[in-house]
C-alpha atoms as a PDB file:
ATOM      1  CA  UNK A   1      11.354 -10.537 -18.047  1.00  0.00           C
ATOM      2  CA  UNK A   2      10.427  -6.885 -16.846  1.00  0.00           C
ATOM      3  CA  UNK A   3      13.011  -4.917 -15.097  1.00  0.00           C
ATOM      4  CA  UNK A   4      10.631  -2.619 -12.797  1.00  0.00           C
ATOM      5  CA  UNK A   5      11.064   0.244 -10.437  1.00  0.00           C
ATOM      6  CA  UNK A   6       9.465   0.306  -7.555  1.00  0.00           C
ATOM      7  CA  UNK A   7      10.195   3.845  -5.461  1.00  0.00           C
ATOM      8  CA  UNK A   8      10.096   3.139  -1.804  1.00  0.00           C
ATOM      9  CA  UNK A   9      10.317  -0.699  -2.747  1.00  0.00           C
ATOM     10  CA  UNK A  10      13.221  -1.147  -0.545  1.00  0.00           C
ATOM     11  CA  UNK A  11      12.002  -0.313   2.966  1.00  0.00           C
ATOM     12  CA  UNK A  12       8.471   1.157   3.203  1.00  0.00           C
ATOM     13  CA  UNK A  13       5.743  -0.999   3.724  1.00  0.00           C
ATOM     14  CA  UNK A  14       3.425  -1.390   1.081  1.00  0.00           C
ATOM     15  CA  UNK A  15       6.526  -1.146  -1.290  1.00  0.00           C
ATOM     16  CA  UNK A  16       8.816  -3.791   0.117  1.00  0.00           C
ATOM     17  CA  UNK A  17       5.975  -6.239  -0.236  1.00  0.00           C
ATOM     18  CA  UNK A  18       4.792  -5.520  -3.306  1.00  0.00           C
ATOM     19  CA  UNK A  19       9.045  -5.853  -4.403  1.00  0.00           C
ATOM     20  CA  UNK A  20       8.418  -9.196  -3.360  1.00  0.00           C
ATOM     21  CA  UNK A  21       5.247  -9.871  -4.991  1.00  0.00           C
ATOM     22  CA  UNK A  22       7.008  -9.191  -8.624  1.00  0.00           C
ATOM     23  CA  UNK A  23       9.851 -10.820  -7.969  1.00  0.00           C
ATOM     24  CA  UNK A  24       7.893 -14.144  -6.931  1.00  0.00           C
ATOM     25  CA  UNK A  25       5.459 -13.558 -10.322  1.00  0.00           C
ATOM     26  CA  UNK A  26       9.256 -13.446 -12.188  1.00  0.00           C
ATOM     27  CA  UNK A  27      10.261  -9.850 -12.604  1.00  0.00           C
ATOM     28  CA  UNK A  28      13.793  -8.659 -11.360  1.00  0.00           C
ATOM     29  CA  UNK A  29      13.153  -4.948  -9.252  1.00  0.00           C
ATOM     30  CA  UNK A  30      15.324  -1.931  -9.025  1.00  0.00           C
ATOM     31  CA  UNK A  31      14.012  -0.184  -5.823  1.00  0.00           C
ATOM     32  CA  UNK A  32      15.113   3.290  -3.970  1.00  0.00           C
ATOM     33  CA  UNK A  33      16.367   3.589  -0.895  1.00  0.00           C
ATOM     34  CA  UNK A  34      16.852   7.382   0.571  1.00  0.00           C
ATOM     35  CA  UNK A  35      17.281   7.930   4.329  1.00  0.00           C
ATOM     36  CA  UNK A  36      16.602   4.389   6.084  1.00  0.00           C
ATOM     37  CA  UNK A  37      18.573   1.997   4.982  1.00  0.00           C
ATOM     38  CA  UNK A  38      16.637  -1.026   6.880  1.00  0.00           C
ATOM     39  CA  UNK A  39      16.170  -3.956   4.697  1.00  0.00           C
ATOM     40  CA  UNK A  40      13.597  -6.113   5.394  1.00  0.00           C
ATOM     41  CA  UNK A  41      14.171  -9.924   5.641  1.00  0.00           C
ATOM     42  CA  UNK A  42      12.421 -11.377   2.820  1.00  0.00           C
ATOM     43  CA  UNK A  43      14.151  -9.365   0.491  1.00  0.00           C
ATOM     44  CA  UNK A  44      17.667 -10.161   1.905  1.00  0.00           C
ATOM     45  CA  UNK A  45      17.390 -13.058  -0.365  1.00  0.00           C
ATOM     46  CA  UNK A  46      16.353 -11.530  -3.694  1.00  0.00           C
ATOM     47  CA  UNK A  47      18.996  -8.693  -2.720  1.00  0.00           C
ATOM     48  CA  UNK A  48      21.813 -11.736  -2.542  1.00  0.00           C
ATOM     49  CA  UNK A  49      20.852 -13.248  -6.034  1.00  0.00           C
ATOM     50  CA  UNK A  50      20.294  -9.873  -7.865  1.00  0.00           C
ATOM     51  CA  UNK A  51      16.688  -9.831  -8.396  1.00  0.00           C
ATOM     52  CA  UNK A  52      16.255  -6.723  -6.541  1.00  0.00           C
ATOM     53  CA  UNK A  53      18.968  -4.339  -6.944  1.00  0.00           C
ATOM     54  CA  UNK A  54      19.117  -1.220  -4.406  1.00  0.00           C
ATOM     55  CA  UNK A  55      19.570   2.352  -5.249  1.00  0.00           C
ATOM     56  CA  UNK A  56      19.945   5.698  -3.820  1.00  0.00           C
ATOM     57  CA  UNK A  57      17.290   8.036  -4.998  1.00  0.00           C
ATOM     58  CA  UNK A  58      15.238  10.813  -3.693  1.00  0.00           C
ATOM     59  CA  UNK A  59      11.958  10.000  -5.276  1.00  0.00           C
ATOM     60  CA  UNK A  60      10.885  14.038  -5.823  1.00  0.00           C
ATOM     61  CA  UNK A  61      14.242  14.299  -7.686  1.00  0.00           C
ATOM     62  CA  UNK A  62      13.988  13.323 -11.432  1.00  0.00           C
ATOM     63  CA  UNK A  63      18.035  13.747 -11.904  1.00  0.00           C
ATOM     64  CA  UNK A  64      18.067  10.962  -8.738  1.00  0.00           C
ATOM     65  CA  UNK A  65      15.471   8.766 -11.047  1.00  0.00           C
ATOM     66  CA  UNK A  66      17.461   9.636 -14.126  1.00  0.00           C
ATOM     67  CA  UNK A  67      20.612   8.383 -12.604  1.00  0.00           C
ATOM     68  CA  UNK A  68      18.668   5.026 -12.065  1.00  0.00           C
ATOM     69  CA  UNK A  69      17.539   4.859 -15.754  1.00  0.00           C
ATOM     70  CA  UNK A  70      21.445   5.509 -16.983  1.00  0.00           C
ATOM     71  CA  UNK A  71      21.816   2.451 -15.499  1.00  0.00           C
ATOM     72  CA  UNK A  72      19.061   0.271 -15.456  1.00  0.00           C
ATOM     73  CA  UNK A  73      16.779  -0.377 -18.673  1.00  0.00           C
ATOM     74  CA  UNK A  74      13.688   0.236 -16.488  1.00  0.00           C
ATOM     75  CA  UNK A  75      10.016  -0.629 -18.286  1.00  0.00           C
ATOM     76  CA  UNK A  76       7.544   0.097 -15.161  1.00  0.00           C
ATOM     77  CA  UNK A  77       7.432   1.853 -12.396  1.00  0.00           C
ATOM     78  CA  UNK A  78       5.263   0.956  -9.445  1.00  0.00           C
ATOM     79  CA  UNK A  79       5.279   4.204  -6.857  1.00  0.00           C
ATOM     80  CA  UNK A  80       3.622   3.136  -3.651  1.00  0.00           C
ATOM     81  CA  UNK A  81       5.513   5.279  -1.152  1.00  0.00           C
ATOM     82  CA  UNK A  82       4.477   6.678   1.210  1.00  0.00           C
ATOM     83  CA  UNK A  83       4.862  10.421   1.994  1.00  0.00           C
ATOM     84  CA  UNK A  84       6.748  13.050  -0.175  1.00  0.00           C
ATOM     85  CA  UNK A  85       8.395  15.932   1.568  1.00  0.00           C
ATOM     86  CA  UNK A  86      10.235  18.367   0.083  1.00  0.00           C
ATOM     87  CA  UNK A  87       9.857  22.097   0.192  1.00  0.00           C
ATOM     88  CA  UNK A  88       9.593  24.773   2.861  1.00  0.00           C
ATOM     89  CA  UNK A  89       6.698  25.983   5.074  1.00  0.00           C
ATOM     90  CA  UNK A  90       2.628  25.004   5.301  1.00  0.00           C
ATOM     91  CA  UNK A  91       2.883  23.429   1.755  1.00  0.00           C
ATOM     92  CA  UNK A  92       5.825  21.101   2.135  1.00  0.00           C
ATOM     93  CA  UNK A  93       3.870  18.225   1.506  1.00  0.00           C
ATOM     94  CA  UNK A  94       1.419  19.595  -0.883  1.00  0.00           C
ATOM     95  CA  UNK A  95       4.845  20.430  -2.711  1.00  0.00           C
ATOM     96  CA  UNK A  96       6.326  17.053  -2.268  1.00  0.00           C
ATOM     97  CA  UNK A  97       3.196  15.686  -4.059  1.00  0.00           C
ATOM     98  CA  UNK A  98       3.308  17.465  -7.299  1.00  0.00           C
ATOM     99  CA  UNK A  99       7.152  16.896  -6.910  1.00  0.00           C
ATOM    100  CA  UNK A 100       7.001  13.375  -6.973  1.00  0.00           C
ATOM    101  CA  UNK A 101       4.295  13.602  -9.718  1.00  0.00           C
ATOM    102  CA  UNK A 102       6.393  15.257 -11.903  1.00  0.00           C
ATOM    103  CA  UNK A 103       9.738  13.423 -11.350  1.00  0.00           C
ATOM    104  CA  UNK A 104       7.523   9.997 -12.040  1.00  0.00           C
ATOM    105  CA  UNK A 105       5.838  11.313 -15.089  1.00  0.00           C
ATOM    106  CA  UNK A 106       9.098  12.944 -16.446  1.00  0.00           C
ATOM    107  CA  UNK A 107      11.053   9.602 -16.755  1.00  0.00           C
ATOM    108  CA  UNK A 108       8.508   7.416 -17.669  1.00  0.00           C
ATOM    109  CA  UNK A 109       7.850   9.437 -20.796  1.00  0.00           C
ATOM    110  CA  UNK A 110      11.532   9.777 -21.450  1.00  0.00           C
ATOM    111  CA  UNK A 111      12.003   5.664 -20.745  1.00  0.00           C
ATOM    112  CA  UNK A 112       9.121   4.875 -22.735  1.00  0.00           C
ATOM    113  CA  UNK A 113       7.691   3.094 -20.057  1.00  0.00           C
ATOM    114  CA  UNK A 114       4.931   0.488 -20.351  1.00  0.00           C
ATOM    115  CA  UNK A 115       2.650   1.210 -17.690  1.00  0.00           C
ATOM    116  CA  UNK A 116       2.886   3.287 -13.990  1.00  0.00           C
ATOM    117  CA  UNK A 117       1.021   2.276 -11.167  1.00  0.00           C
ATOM    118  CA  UNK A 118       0.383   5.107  -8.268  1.00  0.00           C
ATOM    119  CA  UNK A 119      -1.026   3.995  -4.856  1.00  0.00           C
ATOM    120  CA  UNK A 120      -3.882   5.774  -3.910  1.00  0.00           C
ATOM    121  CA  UNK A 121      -6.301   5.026  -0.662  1.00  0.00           C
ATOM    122  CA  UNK A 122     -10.150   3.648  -0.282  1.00  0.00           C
ATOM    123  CA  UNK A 123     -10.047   6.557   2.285  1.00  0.00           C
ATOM    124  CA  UNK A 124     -11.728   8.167  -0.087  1.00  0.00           C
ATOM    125  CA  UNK A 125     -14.977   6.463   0.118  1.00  0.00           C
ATOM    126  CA  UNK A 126     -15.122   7.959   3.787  1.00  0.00           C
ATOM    127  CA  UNK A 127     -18.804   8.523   4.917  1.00  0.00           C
ATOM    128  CA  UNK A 128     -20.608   6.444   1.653  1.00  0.00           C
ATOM    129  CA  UNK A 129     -22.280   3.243   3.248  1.00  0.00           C
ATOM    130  CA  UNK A 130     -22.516  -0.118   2.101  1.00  0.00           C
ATOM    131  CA  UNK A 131     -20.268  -1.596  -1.030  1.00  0.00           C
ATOM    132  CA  UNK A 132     -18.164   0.941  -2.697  1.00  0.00           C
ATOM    133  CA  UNK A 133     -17.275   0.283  -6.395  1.00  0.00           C
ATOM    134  CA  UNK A 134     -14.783   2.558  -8.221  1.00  0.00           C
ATOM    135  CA  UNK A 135     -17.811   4.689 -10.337  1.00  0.00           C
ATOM    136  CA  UNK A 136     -19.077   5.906  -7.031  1.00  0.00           C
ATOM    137  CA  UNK A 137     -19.095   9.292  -6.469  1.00  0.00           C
ATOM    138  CA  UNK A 138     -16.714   9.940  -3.903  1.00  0.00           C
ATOM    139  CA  UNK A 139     -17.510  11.806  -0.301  1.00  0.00           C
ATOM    140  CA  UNK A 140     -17.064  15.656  -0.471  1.00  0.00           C
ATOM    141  CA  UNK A 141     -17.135  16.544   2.917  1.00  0.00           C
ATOM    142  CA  UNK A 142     -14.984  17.702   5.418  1.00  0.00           C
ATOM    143  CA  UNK A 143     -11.485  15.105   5.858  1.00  0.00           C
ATOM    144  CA  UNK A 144      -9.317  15.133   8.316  1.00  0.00           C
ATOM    145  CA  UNK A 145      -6.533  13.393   6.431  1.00  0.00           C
ATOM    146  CA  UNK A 146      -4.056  15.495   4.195  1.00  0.00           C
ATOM    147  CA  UNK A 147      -3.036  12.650   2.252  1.00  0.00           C
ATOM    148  CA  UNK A 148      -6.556  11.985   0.807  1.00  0.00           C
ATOM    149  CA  UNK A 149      -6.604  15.429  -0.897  1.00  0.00           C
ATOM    150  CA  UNK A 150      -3.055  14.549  -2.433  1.00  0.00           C
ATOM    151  CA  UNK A 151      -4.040  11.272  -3.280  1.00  0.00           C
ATOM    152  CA  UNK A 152      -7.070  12.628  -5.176  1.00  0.00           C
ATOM    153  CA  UNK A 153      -4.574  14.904  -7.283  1.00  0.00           C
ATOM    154  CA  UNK A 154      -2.202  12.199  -8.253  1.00  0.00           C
ATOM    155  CA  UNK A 155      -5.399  10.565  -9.594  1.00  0.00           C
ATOM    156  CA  UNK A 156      -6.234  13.342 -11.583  1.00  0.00           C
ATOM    157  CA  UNK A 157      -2.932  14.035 -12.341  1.00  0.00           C
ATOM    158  CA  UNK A 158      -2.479   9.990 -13.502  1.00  0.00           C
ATOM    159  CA  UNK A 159      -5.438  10.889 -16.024  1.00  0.00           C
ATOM    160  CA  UNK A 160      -4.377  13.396 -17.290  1.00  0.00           C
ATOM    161  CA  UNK A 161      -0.586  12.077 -17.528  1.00  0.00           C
ATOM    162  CA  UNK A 162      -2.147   8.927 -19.631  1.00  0.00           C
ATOM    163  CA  UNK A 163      -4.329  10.626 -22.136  1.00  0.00           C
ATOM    164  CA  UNK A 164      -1.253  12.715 -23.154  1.00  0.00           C
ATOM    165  CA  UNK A 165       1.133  10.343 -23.045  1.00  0.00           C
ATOM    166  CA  UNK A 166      -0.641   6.925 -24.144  1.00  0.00           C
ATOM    167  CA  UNK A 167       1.589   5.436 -21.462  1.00  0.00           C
ATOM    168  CA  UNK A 168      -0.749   3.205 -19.158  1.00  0.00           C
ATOM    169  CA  UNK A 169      -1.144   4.671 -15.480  1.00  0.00           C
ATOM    170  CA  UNK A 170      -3.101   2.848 -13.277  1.00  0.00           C
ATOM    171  CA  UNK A 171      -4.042   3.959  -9.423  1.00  0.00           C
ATOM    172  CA  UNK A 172      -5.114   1.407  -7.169  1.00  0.00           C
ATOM    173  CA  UNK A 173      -7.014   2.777  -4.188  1.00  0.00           C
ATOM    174  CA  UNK A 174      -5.731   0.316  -0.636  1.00  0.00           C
ATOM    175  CA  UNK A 175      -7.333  -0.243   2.779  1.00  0.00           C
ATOM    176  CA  UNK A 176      -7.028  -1.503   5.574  1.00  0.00           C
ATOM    177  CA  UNK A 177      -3.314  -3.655   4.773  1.00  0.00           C
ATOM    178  CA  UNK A 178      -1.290  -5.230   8.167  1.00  0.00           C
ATOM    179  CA  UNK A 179       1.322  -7.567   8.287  1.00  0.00           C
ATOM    180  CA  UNK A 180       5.168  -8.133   8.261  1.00  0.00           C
ATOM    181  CA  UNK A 181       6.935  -4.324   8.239  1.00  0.00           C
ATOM    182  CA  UNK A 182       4.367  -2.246   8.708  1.00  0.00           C
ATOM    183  CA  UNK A 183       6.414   0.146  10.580  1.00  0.00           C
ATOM    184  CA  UNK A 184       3.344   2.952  11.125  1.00  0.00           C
ATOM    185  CA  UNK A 185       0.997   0.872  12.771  1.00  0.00           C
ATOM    186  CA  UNK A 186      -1.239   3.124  12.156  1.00  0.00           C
ATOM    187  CA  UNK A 187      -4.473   0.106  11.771  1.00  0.00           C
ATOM    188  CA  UNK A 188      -5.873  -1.682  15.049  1.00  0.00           C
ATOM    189  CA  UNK A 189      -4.522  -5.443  13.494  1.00  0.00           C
ATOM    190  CA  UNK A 190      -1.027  -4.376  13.674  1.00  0.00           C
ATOM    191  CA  UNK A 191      -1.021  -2.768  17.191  1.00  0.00           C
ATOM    192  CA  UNK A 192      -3.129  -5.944  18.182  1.00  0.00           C
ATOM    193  CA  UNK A 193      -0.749  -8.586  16.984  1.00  0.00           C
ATOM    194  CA  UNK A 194       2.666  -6.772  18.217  1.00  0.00           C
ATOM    195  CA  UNK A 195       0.714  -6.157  22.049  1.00  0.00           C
ATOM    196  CA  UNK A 196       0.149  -9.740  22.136  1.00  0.00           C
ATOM    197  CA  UNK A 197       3.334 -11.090  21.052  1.00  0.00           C
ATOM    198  CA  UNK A 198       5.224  -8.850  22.514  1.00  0.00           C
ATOM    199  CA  UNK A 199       3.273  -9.211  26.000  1.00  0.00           C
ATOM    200  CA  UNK A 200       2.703  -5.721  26.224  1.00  0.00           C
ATOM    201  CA  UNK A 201      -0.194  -3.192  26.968  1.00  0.00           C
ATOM    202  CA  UNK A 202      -2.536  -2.481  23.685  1.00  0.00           C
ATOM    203  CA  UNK A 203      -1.332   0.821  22.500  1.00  0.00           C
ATOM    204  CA  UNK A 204      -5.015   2.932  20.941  1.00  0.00           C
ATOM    205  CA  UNK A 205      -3.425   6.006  20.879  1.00  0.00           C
ATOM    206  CA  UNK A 206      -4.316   7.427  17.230  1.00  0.00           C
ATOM    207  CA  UNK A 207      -5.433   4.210  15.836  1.00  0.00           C
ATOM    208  CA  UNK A 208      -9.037   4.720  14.016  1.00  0.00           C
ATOM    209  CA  UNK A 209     -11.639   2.481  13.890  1.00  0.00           C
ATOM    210  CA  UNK A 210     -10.706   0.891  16.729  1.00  0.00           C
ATOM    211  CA  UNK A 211     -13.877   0.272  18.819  1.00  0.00           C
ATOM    212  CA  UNK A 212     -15.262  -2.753  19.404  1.00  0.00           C
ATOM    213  CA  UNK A 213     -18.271  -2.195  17.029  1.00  0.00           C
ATOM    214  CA  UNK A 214     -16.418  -0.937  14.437  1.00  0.00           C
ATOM    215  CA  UNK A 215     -15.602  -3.200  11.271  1.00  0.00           C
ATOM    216  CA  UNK A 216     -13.261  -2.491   8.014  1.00  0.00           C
ATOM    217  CA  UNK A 217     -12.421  -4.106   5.166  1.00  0.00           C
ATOM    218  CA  UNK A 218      -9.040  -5.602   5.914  1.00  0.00           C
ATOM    219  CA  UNK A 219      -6.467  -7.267   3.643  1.00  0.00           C
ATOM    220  CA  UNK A 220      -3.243  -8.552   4.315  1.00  0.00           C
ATOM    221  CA  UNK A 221       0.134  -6.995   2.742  1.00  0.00           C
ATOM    222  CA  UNK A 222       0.998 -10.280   1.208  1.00  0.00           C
ATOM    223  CA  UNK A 223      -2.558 -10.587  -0.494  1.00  0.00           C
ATOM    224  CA  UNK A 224      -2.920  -6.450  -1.019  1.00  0.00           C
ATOM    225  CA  UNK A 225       1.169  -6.335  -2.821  1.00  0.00           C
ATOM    226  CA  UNK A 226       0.276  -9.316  -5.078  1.00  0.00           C
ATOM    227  CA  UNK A 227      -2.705  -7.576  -6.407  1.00  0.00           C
ATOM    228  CA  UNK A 228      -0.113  -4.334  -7.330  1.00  0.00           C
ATOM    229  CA  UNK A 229       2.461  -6.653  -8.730  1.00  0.00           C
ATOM    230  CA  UNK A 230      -0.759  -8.386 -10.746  1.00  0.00           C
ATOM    231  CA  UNK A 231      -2.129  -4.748 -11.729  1.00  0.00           C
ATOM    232  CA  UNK A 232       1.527  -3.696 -12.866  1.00  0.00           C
ATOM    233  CA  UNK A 233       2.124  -6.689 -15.528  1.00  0.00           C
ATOM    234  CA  UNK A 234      -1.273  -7.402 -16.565  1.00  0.00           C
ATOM    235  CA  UNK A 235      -0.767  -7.476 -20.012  1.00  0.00           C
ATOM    236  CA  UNK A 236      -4.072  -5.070 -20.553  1.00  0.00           C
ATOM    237  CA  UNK A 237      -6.258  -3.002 -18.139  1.00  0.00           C
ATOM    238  CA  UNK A 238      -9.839  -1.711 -18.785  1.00  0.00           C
ATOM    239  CA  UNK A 239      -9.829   0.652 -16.702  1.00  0.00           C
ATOM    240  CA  UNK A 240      -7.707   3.124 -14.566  1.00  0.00           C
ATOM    241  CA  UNK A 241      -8.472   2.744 -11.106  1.00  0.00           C
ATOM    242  CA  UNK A 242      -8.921   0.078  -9.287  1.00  0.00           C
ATOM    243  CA  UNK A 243      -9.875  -0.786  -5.809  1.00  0.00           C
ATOM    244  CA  UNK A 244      -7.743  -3.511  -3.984  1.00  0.00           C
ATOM    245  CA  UNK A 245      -9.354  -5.283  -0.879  1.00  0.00           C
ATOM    246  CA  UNK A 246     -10.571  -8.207   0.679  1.00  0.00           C
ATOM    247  CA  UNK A 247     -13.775  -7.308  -0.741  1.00  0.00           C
ATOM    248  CA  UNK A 248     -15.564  -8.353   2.519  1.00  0.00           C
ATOM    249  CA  UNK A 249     -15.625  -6.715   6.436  1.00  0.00           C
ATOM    250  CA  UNK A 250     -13.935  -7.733   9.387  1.00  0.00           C
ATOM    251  CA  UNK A 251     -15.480  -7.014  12.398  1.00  0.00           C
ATOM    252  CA  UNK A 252     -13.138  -5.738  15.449  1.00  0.00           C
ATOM    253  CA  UNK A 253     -14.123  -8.862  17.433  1.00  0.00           C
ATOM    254  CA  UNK A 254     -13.832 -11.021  15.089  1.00  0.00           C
ATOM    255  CA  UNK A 255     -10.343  -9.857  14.583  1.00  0.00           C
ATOM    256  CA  UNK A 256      -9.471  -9.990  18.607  1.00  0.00           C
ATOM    257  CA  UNK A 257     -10.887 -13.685  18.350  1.00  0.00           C
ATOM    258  CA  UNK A 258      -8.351 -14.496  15.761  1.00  0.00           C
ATOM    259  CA  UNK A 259      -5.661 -13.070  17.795  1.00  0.00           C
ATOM    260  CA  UNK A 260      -6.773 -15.444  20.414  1.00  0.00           C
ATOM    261  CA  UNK A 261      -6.469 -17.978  18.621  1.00  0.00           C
ATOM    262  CA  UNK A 262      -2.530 -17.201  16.984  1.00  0.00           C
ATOM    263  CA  UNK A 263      -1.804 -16.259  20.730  1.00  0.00           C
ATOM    264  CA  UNK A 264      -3.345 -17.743  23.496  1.00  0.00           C
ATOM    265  CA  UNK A 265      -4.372 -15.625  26.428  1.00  0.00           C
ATOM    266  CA  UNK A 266      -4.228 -12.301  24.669  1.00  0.00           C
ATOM    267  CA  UNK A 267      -6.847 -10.072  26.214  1.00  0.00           C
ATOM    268  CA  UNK A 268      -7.760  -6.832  24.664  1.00  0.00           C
ATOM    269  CA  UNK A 269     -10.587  -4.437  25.950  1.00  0.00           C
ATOM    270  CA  UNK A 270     -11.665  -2.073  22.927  1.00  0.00           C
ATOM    271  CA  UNK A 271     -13.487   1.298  23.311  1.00  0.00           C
ATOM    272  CA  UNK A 272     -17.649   0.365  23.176  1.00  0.00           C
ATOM    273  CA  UNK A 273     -18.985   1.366  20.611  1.00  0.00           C
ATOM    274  CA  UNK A 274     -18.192   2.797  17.316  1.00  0.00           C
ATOM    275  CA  UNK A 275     -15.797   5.141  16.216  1.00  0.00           C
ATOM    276  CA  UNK A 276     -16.763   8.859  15.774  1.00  0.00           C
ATOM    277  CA  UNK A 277     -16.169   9.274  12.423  1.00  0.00           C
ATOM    278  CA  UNK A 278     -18.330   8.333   9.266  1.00  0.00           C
ATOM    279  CA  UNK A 279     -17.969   4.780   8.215  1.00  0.00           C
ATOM    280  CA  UNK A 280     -16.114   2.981   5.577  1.00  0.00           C
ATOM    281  CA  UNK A 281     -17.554   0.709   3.129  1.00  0.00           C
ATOM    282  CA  UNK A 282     -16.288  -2.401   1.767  1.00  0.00           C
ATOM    283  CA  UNK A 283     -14.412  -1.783  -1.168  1.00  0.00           C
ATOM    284  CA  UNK A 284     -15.242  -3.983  -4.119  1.00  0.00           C
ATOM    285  CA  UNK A 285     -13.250  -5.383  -6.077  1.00  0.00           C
ATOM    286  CA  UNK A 286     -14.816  -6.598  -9.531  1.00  0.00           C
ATOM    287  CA  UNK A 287     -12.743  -5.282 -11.549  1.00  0.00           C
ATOM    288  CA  UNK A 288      -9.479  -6.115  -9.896  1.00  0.00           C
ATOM    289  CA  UNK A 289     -11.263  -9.872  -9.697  1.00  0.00           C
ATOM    290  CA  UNK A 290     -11.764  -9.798 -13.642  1.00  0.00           C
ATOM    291  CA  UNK A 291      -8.819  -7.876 -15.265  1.00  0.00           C
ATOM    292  CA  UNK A 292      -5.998 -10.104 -13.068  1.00  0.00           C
ATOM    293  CA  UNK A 293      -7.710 -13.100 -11.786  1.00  0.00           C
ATOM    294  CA  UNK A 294      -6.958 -12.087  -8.139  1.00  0.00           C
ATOM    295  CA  UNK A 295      -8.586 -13.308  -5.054  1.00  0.00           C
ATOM    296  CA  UNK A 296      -7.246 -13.043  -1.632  1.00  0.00           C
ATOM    297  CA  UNK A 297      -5.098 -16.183   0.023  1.00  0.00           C
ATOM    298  CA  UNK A 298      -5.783 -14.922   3.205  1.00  0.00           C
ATOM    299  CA  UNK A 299      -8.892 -13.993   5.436  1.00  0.00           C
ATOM    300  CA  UNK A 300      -7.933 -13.479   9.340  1.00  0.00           C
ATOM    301  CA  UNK A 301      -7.383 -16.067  10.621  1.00  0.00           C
ATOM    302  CA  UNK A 302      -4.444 -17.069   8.308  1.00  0.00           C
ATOM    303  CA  UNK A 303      -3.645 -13.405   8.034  1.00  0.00           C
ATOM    304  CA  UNK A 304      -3.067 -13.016  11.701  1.00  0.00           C
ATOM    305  CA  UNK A 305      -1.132 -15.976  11.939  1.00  0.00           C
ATOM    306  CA  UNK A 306       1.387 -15.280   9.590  1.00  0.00           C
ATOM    307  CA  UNK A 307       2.054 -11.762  11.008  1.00  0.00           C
ATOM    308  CA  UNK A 308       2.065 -14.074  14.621  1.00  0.00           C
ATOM    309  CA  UNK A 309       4.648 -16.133  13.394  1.00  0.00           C
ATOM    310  CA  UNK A 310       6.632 -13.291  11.686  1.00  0.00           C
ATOM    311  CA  UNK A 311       6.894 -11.433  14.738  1.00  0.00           C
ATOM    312  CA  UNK A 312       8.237 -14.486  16.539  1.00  0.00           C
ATOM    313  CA  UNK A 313      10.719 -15.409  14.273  1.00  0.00           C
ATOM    314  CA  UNK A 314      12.326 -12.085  15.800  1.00  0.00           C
ATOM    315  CA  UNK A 315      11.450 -10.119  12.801  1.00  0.00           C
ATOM    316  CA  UNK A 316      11.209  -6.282  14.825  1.00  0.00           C
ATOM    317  CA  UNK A 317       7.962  -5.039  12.685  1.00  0.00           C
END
């Protein structure tokens, strides 16, 4: 039985779930906690019987993550958070990146480490059309997201980190995940499900995508974190990257019908249209599909009901 780190496993989004996901496939978790110290519900439990054990880390500080291996005989480390901050000026988070980078790669060398596995985004097929496999050639053009350019280093950086090192580091490139704890909201499923059971007035401010012609390739946390925990214990990997998805798109209506259905009476009116911004392919997901054995347990329907029910269980995000 692993013992594996997972930074940002305690209270961000995409970790917490994926914490979860391991424990439930029978690895115990050592995750960091820095400035919120929120703990979502379903890991109360595996906080009470010591299968997830909390510590305090900055995760750009490799004496923080040093501390945790003094204590902890750590063999993997899953990094999914989700911003790094940490210098001064325009280049703070440029800064945080190669921070983080280095921290991660400086322990997992000195713990001898099995494999790493980095979160990256499918935002980086921006503007290609149709099905988007991991060879493709990815878009060039102008991005209006930071956090695509610093995902694209710590890709290159995880290359480079593994063909030195021999230490397995594996990025898997996520889209379009909702459910229980996302506290961003950032994705049109999430500020659909909390407007209609909270009774409230759809919130579109900064969501993108969100017109009612647009469609995305959308996969719930609970499917998208046991296709991490899968990629971070497969006992062998062909490759390096990896897209996770549902492999499949899910039009906006489609995904206002299913809210329907979880809530009746919910009425949403979505921008006409399409979204001004190049498209987004589906992601596929052959390889993930072949090296794990993962497929999804969810499509929308079931996806959106689970978040439904979440919600009302009086569960805040």
């Amino acid at each position: 039985m692993a013992m594996i780190l997972v930074v940002g496993g305690l209270n961000g989004f995409i970790g917490s779930n994926t914490t979860e996901a391991l424990v439930e496939q029978g690895h115990d978790c050592v995750v960091t906690r820095h400035e919120n110290t929120e703990i979502p519900r379903f890991l109360q439990k595996h906080i009470d019987h010591r299968r997830v054990i909390i510590e305090p880390a900055d995760s750009t500080s490799v004496a923080d993550l040093r501390k945790i291996g003094e204590k902890h005989r750590v063999d993997g480390i899953v990094n999914v958070a989700g911003g790094f901050a940490s210098g001064e000026g325009p280049l703070r988070g440029l800064q945080g990146y190669f921070n983080m980078l280095s921290a991660t790669f400086q322990v997992a060398q000195e713990w001898k480490v099995k494999r790493v596995t980095f979160s990256s985004t499918g935002g980086m097929y921006l503007g290609l059309q149709g099905t988007a496999n991991e060879e493709q050639p990815l878009y060039l053009g102008q991005n209006p997201f930071p956090i695509l350019a610093y995902q694209k280093i710590v890709e290159v950086a995880a290359g480079q980190f593994a063909k030195k090192t021999g230490v397995s580091t594996i990025c898997a490139r996520l889209l379009g995940m909702y459910g229980p704890f996302d506290g961003g909201m950032l994705g049109l499923p999430s500020r659909l499900v909390h407007a209609a059971v909270g009774g409230k007035p759809l919130n579109l401010e900064n969501v993108f995508f969100g017109n009612a012609e647009d469609a995305m390739d959308l996969c719930y946390i609970k499917d998208l974190a046991r296709a991490i925990a899968l990629l971070q214990t497969a006992e062998k990997l062909q490759y390096d990257v990896y897209n996770v998805g549902s492999g499949s798109a899910t039009p906006n209506r489609e995904l206002v019908d299913a809210i329907k259905k979880a809530v009746p009476g919910f009425k949403a009116d979505l921008p006409p249209g399409h979204f001004p911004f190049p498209p987004f392919p589906v992601m596929e997901t052959k390889r993930l599909q072949e090296d794990t054995g993962f497929s999804p347990k969810f499509d929308a329907q079931s996806g959106i009901q689970h978040y439904v029910d979440w919600l009302k269980a009086g569960n805040p995000k």
